[in-house]
N, C-alpha and C. Protein backbone atom coordinates (compact mmCIF):
# COMPACT_ATOMS: atom_id res chain seq x y z
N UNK A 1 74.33 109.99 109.06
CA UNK A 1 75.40 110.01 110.04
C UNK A 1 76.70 109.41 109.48
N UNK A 2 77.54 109.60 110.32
CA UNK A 2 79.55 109.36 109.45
C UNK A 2 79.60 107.97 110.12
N UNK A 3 78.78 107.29 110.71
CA UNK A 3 78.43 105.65 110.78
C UNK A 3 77.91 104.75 109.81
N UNK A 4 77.09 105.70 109.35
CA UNK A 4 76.22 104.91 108.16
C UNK A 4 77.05 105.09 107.15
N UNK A 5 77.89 105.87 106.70
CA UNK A 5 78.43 106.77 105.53
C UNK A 5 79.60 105.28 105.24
N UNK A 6 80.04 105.29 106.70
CA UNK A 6 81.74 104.08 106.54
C UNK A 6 81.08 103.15 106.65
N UNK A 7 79.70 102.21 106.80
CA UNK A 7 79.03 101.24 106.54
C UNK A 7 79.20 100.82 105.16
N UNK A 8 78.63 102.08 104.61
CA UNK A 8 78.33 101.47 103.10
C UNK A 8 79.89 101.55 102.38
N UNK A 9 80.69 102.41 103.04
CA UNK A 9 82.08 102.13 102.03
C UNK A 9 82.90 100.71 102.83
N UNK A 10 82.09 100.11 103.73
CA UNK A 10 83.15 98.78 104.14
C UNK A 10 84.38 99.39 105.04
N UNK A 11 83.77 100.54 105.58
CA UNK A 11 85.56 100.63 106.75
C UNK A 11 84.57 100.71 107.97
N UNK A 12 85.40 99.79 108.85
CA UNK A 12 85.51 99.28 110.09
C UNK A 12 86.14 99.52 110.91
N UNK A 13 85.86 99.70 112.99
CA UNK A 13 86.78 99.97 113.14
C UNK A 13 87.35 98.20 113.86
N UNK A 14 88.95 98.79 114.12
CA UNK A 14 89.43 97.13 114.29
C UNK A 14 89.08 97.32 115.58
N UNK A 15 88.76 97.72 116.46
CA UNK A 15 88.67 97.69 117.83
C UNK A 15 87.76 98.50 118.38
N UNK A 16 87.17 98.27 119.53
CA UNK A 16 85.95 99.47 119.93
C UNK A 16 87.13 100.16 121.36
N UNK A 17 87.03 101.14 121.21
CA UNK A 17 88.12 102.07 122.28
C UNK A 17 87.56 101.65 123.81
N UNK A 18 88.41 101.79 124.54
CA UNK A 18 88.11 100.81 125.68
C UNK A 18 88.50 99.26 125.60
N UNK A 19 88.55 98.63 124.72
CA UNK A 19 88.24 97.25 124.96
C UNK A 19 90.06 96.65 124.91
N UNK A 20 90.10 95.51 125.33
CA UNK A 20 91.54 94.74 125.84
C UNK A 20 91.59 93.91 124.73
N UNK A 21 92.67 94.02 123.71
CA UNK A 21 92.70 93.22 122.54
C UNK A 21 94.37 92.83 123.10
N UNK A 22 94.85 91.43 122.10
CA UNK A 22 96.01 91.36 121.62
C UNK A 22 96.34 92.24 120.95
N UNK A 23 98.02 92.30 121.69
CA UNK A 23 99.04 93.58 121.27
C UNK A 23 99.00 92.75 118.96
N UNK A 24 98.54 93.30 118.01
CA UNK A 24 99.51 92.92 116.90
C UNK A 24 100.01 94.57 116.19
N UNK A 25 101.24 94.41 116.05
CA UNK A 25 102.05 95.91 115.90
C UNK A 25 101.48 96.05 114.40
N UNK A 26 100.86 95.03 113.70
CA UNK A 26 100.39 95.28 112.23
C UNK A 26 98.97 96.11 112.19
N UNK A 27 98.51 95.98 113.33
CA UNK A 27 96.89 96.77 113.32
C UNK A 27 96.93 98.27 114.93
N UNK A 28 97.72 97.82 115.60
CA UNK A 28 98.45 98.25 117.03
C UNK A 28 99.55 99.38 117.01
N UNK A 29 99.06 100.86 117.12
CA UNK A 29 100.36 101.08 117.57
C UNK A 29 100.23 101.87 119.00
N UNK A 30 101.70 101.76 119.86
CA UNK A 30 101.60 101.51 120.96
C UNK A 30 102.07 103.34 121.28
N UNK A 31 101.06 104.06 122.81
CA UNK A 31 101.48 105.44 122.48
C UNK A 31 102.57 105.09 123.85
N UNK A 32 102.66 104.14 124.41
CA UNK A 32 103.79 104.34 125.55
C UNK A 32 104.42 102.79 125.44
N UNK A 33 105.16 102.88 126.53
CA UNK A 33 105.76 101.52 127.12
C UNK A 33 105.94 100.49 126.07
N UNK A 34 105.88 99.33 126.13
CA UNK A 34 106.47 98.75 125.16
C UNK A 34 105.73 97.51 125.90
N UNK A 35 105.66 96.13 124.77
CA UNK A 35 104.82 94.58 125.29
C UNK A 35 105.13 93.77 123.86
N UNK A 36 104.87 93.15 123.97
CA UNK A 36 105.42 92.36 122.89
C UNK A 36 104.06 91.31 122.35
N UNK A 37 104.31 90.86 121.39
CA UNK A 37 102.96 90.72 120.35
C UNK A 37 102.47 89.56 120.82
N UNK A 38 101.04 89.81 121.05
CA UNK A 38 100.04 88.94 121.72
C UNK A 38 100.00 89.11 123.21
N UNK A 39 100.55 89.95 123.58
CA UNK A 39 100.11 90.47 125.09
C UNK A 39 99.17 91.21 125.20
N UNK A 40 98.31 91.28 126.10
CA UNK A 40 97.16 92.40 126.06
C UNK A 40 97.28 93.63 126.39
N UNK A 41 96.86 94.71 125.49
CA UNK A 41 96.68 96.50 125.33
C UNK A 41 95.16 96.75 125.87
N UNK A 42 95.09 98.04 125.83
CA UNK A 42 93.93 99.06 125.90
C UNK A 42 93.64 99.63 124.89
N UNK A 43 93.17 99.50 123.89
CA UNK A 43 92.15 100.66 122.74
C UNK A 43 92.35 101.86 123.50
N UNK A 44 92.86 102.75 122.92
CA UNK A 44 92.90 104.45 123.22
C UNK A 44 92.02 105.27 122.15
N UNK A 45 92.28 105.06 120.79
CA UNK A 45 91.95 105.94 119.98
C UNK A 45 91.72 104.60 118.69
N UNK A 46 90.41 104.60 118.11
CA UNK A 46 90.20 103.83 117.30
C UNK A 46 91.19 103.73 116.43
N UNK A 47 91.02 102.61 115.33
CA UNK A 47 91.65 102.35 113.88
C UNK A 47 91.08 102.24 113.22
N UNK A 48 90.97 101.79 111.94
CA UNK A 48 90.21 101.40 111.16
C UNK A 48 90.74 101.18 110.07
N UNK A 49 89.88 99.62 109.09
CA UNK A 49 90.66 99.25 107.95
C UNK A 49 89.33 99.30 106.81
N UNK A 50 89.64 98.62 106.03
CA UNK A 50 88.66 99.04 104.89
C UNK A 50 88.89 97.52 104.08
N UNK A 51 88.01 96.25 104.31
CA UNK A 51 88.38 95.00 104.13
C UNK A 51 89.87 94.32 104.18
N UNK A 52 90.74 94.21 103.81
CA UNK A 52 91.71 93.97 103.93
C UNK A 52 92.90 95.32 104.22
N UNK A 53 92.74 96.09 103.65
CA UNK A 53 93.16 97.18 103.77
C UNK A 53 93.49 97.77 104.89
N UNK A 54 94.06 98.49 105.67
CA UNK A 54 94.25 99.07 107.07
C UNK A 54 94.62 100.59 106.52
N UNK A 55 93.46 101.16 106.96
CA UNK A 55 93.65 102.75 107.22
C UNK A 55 93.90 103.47 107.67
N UNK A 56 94.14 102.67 109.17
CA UNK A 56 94.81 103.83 110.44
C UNK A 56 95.17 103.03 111.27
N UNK A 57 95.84 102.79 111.70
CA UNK A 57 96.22 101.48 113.38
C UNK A 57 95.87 102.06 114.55
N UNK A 58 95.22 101.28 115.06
CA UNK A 58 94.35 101.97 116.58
C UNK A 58 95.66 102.15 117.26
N UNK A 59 95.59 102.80 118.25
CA UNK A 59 96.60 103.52 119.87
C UNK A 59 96.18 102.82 120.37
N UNK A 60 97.48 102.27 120.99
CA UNK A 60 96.55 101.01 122.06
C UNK A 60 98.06 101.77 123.86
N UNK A 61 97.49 101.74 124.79
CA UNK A 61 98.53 101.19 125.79
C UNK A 61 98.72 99.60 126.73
N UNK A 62 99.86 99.60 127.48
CA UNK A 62 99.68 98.41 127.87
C UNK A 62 98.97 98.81 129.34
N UNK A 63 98.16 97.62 129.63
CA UNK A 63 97.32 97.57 130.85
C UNK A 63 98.18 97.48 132.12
């Protein structure tokens, strides 16, 4: 499975979709409205980084 596959290469996602994280615009990008950093979003569409690395910045909106 494409779970097990990004296991063994170390990419992660930063957020599980659904879940209420702090807004950070470095891992965060926002598909509407606007909030300012460390306010709380919505996970829309995963991200994912690869240990330090960032591969995609999750979609987040504000709640």
């Amino acid at each position: 499975p494409v779970e097990q596959l990004m296991e063994e290469w170390g990419i992660e996602a930063i957020a599980p979709v659904g879940s209420e994280v702090a807004y950070d615009p470095r891992l965060h990008q926002l598909m509407e409205g606007s909030v300012e950093a460390g306010e709380m979003v919505r996970v829309r569409f995963a991200g994912y980084r690869q240990g330090e690395k960032l591969l995609y910045r999750a979609k987040v909106s504000p709640l």
